[in-house]
PDB file of N, CA and C in Angstrom:
ATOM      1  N   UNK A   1     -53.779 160.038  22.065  1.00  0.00           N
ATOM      2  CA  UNK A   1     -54.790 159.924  21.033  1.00  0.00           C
ATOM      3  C   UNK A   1     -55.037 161.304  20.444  1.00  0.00           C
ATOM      4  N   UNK A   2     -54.733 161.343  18.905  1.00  0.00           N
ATOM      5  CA  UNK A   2     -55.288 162.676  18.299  1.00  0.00           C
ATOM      6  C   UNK A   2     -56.724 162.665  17.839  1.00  0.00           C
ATOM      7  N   UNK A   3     -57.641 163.898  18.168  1.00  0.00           N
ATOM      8  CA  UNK A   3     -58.467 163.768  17.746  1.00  0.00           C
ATOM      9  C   UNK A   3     -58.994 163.703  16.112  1.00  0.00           C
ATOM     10  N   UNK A   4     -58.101 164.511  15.426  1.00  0.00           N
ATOM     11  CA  UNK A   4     -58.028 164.153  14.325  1.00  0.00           C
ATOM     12  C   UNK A   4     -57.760 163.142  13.196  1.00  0.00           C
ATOM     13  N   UNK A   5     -56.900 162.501  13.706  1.00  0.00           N
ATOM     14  CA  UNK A   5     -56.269 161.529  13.600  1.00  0.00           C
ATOM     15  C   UNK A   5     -57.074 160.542  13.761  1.00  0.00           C
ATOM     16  N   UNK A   6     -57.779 160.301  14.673  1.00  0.00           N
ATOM     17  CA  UNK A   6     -59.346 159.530  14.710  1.00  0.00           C
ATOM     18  C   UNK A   6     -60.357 159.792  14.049  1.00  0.00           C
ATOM     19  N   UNK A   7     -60.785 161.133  14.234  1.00  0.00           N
ATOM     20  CA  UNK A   7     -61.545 161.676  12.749  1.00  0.00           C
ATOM     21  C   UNK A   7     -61.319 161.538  11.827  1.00  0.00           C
ATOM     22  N   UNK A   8     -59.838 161.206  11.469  1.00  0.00           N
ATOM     23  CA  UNK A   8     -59.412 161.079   9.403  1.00  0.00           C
ATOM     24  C   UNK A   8     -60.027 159.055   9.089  1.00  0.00           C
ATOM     25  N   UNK A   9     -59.541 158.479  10.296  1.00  0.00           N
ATOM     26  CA  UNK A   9     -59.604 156.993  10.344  1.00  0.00           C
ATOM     27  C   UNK A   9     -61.210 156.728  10.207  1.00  0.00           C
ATOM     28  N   UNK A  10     -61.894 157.524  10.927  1.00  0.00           N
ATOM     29  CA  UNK A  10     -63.510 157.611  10.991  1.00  0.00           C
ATOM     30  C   UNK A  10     -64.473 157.943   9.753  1.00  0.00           C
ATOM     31  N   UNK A  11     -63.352 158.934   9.061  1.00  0.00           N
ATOM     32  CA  UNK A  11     -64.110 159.135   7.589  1.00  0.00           C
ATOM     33  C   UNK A  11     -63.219 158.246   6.652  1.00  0.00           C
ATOM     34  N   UNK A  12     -62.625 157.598   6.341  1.00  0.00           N
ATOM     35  CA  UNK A  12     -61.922 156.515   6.184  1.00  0.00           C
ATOM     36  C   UNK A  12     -62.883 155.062   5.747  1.00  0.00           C
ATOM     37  N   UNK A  13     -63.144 154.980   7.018  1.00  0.00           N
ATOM     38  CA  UNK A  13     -64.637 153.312   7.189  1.00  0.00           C
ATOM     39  C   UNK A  13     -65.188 153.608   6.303  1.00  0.00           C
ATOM     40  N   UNK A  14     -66.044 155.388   7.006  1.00  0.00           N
ATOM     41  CA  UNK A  14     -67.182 155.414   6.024  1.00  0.00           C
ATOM     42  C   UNK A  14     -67.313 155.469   4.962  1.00  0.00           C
ATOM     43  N   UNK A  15     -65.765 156.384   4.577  1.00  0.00           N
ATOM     44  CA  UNK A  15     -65.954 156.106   2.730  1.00  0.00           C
ATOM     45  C   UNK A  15     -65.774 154.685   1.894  1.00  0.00           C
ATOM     46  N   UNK A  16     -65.174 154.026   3.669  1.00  0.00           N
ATOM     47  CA  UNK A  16     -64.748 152.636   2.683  1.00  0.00           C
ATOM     48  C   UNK A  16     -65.745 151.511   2.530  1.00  0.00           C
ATOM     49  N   UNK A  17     -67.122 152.242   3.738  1.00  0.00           N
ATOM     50  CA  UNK A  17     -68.570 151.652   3.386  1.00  0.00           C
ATOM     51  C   UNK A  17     -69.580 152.078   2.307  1.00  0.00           C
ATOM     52  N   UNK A  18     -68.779 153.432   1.639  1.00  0.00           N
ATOM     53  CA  UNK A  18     -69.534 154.248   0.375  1.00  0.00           C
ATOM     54  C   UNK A  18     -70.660 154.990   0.996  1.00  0.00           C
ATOM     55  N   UNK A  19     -70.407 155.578   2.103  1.00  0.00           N
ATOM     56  CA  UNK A  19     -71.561 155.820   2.722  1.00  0.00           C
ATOM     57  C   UNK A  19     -71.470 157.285   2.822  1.00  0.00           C
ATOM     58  N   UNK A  20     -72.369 158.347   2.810  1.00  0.00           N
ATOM     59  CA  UNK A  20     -72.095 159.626   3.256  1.00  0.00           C
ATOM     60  C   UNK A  20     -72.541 159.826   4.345  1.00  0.00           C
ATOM     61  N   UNK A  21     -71.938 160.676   5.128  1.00  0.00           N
ATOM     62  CA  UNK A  21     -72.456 161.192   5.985  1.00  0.00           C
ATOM     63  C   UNK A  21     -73.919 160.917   6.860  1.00  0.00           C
ATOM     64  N   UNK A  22     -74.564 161.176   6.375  1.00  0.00           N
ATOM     65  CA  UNK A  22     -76.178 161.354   6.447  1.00  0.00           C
ATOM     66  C   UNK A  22     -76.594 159.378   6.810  1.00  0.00           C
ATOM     67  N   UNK A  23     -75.753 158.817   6.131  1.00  0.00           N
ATOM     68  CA  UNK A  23     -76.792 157.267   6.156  1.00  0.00           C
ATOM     69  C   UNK A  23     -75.607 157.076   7.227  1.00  0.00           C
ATOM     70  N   UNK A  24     -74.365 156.992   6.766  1.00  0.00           N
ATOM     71  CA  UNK A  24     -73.509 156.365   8.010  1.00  0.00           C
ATOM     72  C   UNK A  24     -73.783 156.918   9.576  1.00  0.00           C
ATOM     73  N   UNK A  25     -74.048 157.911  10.053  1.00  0.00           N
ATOM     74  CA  UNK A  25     -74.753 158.356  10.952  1.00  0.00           C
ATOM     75  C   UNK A  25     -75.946 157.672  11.223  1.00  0.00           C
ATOM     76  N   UNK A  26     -76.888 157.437  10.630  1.00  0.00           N
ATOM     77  CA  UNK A  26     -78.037 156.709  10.981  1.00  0.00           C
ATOM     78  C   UNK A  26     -77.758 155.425  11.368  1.00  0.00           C
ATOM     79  N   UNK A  27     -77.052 154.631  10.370  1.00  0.00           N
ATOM     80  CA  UNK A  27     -76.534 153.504  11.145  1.00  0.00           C
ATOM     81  C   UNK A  27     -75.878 153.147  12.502  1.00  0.00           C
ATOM     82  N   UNK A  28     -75.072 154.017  12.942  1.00  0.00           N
ATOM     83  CA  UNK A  28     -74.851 154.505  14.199  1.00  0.00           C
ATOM     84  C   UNK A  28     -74.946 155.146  14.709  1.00  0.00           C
ATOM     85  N   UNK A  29     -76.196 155.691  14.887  1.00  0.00           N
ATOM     86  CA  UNK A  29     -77.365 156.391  15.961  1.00  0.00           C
ATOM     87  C   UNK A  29     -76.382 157.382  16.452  1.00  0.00           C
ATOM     88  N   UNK A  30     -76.418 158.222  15.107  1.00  0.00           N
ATOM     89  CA  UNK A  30     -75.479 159.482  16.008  1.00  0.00           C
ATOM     90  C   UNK A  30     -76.265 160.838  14.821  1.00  0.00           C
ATOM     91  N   UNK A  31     -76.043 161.830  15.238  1.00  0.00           N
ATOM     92  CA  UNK A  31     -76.462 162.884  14.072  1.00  0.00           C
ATOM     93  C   UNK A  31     -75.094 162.945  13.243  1.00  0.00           C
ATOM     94  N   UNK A  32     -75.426 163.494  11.851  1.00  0.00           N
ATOM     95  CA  UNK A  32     -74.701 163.737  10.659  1.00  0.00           C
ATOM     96  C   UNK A  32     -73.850 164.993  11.383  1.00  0.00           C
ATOM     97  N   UNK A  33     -74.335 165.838  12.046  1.00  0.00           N
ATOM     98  CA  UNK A  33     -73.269 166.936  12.638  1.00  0.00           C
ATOM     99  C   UNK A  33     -72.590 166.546  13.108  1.00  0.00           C
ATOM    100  N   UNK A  34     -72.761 165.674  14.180  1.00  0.00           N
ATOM    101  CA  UNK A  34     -71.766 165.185  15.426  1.00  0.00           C
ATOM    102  C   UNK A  34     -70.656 164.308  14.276  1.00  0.00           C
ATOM    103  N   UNK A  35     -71.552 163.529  13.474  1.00  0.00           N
ATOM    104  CA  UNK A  35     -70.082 162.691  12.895  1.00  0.00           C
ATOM    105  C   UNK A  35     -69.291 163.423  12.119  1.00  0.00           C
ATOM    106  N   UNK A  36     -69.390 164.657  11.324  1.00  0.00           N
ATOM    107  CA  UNK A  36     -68.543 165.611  10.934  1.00  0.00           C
ATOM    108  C   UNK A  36     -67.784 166.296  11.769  1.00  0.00           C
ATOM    109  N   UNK A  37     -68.084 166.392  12.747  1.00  0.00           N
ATOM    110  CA  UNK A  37     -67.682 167.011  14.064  1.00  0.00           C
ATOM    111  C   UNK A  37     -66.359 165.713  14.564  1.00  0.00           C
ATOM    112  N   UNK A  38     -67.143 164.680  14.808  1.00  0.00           N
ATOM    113  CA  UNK A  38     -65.912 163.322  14.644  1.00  0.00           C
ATOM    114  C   UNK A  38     -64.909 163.246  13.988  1.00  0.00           C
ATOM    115  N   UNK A  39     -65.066 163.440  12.444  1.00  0.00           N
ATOM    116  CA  UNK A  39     -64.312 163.509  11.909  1.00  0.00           C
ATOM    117  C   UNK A  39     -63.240 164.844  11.252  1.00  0.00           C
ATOM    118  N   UNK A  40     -63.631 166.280  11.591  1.00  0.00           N
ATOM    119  CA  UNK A  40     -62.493 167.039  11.479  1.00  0.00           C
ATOM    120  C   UNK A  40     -61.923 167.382  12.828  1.00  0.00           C
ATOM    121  N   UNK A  41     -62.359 166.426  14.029  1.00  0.00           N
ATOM    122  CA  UNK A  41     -61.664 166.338  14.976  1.00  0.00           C
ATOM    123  C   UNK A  41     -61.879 167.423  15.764  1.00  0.00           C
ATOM    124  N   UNK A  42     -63.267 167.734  15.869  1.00  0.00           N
ATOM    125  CA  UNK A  42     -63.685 168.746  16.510  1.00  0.00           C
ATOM    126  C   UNK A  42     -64.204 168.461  18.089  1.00  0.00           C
ATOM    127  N   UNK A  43     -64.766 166.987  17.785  1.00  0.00           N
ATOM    128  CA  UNK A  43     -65.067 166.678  19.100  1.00  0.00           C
ATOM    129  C   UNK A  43     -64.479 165.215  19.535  1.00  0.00           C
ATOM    130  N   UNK A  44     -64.147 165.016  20.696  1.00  0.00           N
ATOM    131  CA  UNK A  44     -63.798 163.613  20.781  1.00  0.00           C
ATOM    132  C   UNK A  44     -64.967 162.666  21.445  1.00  0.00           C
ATOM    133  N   UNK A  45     -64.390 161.104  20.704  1.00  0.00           N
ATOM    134  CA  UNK A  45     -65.235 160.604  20.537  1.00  0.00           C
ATOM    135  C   UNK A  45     -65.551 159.684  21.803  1.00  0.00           C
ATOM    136  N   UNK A  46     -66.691 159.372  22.064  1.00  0.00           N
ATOM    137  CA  UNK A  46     -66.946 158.592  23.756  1.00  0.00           C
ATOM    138  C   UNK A  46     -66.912 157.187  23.321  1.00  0.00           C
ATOM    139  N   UNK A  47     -67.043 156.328  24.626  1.00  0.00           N
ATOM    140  CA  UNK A  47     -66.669 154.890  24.140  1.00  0.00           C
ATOM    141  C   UNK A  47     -68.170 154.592  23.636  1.00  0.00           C
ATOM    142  N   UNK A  48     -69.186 155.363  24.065  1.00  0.00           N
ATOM    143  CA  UNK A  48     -70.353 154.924  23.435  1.00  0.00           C
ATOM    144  C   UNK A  48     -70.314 155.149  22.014  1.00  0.00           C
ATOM    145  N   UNK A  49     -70.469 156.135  21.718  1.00  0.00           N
ATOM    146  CA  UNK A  49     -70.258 155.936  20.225  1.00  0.00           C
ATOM    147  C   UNK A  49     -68.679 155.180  19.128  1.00  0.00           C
ATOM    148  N   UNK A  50     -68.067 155.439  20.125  1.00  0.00           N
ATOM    149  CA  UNK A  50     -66.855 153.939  19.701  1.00  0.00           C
ATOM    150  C   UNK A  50     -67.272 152.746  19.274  1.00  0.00           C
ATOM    151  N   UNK A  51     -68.257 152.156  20.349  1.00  0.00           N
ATOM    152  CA  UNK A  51     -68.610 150.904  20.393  1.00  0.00           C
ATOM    153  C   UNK A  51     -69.953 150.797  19.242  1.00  0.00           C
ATOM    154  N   UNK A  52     -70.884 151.809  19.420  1.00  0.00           N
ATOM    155  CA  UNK A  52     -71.360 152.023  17.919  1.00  0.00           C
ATOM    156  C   UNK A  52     -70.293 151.689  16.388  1.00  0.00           C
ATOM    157  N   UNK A  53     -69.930 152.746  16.284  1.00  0.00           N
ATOM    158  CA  UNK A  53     -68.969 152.415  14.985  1.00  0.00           C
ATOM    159  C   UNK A  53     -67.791 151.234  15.373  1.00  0.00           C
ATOM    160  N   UNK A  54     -67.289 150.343  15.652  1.00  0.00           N
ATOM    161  CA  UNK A  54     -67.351 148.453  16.197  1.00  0.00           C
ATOM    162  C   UNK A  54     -68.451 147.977  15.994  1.00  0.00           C
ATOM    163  N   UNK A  55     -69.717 147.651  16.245  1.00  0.00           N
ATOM    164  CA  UNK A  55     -70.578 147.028  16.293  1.00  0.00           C
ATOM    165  C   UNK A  55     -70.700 147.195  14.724  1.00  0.00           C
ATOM    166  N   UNK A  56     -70.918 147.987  14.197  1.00  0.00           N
ATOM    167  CA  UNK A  56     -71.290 148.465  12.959  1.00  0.00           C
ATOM    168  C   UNK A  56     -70.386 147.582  12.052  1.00  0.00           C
ATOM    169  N   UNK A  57     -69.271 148.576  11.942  1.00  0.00           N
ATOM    170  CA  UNK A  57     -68.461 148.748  11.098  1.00  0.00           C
ATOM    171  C   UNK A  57     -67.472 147.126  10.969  1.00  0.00           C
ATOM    172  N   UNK A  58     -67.022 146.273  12.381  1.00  0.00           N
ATOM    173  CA  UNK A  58     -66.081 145.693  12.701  1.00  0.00           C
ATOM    174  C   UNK A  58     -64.453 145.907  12.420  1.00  0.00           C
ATOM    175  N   UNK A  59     -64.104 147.083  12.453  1.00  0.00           N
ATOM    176  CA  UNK A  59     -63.246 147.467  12.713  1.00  0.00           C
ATOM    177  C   UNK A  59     -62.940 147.338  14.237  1.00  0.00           C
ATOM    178  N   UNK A  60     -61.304 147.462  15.052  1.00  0.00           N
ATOM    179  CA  UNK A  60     -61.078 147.497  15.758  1.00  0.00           C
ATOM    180  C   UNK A  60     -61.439 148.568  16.455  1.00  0.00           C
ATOM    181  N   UNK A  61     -61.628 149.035  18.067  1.00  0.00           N
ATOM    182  CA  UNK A  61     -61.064 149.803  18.824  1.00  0.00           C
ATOM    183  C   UNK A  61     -59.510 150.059  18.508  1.00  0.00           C
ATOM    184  N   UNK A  62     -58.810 149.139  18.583  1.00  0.00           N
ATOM    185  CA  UNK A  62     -57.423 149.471  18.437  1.00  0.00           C
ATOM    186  C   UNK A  62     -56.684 150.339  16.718  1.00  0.00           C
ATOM    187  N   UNK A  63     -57.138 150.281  16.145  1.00  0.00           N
ATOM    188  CA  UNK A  63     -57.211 150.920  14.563  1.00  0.00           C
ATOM    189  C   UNK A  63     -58.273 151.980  14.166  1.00  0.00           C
ATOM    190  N   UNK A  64     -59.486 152.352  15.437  1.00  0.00           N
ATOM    191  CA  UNK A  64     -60.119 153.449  15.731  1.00  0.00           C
ATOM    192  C   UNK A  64     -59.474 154.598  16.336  1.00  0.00           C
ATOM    193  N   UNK A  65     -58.933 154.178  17.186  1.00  0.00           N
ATOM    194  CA  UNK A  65     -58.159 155.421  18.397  1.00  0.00           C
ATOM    195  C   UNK A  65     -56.391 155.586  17.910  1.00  0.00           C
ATOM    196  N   UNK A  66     -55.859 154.196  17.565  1.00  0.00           N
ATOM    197  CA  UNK A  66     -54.466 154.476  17.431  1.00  0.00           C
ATOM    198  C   UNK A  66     -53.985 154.308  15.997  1.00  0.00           C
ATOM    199  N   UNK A  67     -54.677 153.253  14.851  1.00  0.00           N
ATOM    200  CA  UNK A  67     -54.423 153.572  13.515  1.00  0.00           C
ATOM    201  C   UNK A  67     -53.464 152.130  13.109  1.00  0.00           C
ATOM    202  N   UNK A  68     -53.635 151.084  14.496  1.00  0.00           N
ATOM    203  CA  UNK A  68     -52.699 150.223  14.861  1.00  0.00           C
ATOM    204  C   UNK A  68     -53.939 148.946  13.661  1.00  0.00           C
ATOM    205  N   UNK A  69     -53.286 148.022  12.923  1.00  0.00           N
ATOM    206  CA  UNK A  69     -54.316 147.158  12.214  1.00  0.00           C
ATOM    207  C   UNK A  69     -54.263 145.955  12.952  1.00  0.00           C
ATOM    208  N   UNK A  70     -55.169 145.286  12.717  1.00  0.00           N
ATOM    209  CA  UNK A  70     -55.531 143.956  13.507  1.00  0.00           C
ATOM    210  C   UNK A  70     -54.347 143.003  12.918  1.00  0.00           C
ATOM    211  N   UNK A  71     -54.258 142.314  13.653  1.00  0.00           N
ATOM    212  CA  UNK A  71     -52.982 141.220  13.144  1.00  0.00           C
ATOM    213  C   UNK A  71     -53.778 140.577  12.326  1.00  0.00           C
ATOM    214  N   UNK A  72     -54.921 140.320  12.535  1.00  0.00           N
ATOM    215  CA  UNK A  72     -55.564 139.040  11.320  1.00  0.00           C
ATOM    216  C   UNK A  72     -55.902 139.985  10.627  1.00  0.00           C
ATOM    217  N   UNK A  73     -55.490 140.906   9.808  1.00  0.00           N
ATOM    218  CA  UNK A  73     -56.487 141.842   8.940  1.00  0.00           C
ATOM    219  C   UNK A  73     -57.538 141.338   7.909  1.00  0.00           C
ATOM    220  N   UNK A  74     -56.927 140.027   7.532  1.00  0.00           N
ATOM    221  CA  UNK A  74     -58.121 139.318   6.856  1.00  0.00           C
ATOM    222  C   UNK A  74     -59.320 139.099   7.061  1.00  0.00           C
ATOM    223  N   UNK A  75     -59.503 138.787   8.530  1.00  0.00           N
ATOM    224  CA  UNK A  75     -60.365 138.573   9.539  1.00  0.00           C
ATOM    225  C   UNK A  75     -61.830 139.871   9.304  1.00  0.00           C
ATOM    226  N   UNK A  76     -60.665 140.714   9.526  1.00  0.00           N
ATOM    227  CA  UNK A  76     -61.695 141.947   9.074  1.00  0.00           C
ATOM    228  C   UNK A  76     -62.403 142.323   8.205  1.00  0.00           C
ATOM    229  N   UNK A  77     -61.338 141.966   7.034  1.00  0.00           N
ATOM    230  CA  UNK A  77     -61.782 142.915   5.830  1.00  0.00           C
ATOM    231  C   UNK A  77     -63.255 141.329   5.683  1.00  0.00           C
ATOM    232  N   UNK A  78     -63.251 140.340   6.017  1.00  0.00           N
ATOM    233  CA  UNK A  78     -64.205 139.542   5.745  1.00  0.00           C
ATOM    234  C   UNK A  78     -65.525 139.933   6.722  1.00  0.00           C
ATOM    235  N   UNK A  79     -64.661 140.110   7.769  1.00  0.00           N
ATOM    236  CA  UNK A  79     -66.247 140.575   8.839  1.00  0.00           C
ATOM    237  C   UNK A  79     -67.117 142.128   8.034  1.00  0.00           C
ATOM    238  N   UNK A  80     -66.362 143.327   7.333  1.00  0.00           N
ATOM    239  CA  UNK A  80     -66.466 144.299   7.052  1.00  0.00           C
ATOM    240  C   UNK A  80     -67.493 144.137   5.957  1.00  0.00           C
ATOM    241  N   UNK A  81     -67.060 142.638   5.338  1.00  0.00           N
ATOM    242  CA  UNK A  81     -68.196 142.602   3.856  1.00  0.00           C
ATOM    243  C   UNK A  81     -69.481 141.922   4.650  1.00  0.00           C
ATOM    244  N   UNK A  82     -69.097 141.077   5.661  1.00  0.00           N
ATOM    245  CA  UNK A  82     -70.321 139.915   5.974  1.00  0.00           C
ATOM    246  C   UNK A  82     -71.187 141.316   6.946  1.00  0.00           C
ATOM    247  N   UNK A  83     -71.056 142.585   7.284  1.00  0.00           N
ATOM    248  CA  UNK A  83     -71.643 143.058   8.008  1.00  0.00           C
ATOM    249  C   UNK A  83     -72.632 143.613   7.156  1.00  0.00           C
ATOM    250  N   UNK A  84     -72.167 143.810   5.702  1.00  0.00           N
ATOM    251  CA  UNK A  84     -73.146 144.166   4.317  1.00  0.00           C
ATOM    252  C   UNK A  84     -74.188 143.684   3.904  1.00  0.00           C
ATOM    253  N   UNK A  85     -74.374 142.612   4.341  1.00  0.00           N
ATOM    254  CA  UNK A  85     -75.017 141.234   3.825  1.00  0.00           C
ATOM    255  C   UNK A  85     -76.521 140.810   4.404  1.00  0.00           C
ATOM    256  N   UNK A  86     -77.266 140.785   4.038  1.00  0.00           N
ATOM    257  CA  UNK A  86     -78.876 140.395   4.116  1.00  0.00           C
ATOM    258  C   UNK A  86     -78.473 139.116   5.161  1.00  0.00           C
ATOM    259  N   UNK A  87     -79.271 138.711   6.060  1.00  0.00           N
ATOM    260  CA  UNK A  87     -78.968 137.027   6.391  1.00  0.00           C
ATOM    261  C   UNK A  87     -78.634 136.005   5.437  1.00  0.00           C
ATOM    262  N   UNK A  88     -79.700 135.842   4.438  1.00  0.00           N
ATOM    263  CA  UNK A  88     -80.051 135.198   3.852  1.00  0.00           C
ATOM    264  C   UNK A  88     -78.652 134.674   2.871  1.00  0.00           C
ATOM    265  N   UNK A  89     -77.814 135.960   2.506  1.00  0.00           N
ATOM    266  CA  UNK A  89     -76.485 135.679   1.826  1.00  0.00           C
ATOM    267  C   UNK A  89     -75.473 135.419   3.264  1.00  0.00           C
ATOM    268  N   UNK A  90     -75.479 135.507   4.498  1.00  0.00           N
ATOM    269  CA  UNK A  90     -74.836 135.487   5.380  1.00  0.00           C
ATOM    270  C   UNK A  90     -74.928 133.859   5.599  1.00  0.00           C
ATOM    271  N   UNK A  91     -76.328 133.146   5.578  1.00  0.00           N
ATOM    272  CA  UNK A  91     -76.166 131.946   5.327  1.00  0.00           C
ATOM    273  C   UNK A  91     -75.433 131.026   4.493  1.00  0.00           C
ATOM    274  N   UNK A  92     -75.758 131.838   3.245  1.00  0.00           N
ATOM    275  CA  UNK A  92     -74.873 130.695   2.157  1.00  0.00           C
ATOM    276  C   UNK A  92     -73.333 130.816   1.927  1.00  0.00           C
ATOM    277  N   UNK A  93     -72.415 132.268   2.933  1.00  0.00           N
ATOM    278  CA  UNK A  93     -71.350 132.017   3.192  1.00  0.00           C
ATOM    279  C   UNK A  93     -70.496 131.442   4.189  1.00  0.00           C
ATOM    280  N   UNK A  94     -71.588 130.987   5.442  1.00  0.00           N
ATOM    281  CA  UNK A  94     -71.187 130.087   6.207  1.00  0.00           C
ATOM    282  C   UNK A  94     -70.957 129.168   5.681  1.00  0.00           C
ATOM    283  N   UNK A  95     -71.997 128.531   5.195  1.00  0.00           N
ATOM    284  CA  UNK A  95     -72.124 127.040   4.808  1.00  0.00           C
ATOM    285  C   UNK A  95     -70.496 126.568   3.463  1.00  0.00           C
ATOM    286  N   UNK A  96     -70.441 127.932   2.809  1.00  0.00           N
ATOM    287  CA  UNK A  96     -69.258 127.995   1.837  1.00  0.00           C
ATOM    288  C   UNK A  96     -68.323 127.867   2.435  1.00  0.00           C
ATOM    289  N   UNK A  97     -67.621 128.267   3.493  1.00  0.00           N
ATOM    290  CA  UNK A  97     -67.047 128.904   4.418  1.00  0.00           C
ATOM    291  C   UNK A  97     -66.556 126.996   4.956  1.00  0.00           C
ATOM    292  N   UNK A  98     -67.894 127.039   5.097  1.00  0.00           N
ATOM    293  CA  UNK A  98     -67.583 126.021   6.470  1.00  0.00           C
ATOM    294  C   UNK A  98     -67.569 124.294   5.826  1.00  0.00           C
ATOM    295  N   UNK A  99     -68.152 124.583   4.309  1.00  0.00           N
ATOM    296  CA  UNK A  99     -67.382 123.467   3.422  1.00  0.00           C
ATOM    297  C   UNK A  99     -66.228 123.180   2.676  1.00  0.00           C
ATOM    298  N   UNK A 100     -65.846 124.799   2.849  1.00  0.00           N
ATOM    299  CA  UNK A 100     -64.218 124.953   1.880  1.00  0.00           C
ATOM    300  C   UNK A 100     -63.157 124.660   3.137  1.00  0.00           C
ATOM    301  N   UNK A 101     -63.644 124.792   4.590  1.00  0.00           N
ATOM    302  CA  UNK A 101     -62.518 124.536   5.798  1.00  0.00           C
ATOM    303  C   UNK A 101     -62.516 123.182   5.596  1.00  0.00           C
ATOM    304  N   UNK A 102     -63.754 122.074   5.662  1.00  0.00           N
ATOM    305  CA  UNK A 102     -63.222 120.693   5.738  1.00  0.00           C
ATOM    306  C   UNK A 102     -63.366 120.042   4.619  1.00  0.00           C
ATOM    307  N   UNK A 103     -63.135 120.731   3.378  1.00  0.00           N
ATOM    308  CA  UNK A 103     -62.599 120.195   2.406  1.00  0.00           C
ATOM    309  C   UNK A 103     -61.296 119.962   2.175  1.00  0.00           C
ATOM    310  N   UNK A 104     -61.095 121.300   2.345  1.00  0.00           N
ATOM    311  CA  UNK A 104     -59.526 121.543   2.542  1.00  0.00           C
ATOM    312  C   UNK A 104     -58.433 120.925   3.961  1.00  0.00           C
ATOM    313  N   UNK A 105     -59.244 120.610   5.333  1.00  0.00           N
ATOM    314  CA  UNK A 105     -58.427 119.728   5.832  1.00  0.00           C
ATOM    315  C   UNK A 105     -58.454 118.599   5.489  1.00  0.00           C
ATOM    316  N   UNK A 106     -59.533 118.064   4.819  1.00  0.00           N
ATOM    317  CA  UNK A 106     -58.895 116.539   4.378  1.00  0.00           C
ATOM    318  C   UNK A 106     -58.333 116.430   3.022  1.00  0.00           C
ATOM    319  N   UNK A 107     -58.299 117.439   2.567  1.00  0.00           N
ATOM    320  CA  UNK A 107     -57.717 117.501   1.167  1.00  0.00           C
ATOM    321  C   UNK A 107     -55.807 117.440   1.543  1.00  0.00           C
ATOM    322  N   UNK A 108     -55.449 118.404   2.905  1.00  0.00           N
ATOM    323  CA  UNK A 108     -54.081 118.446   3.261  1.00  0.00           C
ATOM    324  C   UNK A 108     -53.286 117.162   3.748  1.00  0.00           C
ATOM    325  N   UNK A 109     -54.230 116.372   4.072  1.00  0.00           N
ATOM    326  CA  UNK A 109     -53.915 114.692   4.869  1.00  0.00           C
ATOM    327  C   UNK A 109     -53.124 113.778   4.693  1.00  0.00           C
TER     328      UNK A 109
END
């Protein structure tokens, strides 16, 4: 595992959450130093704050540390938006979600 190499993937999320520094840190209860520090690979990162940015983010462990992508990448990039989301819109994409699946199996029949 490079530390950098984890640090480039780490500022990566965050830019790909539009986030700077300062808020993406807050979201995962870490200081804005330490995550700059994360990311030019100054310090390496513990599984605690791993599992922070996962919880968060839903990105893998495995595409955190090694750069390796999830086989379902779809999977992700959908968990990545639904982690954006108020409940309230988290509701009405289940229900979308979960009327376009059995529409579509009996539509295949």
């Amino acid at each position: 595992m490079n530390d950098i190499e984890v640090g480039n993937r780490i500022r990566q999320i965050r830019k790909e959450f539009n986030m700077n520094r300062e808020t993406f840190s807050e979201m995962i209860d870490i200081s804005d130093v330490f995550l700059g520090q994360l990311e030019r690979g100054e310090r390496s990162l513990s599984t605690k704050t791993l599992i922070k940015i996962i919880n968060f983010t839903g990105y893998s462990s495995d595409f955190i540390l090694f750069g390796n992508e999830n086989s379902n990448n779809t999977i992700c990039k959908i968990n990545r938006i639904l982690t954006k989301c108020p409940d309230s819109t988290l509701d009405y994409f289940y229900k979308l979600i979960h009327n376009s699946f059995y529409f579509l199996k009996n539509f295949n029949k």
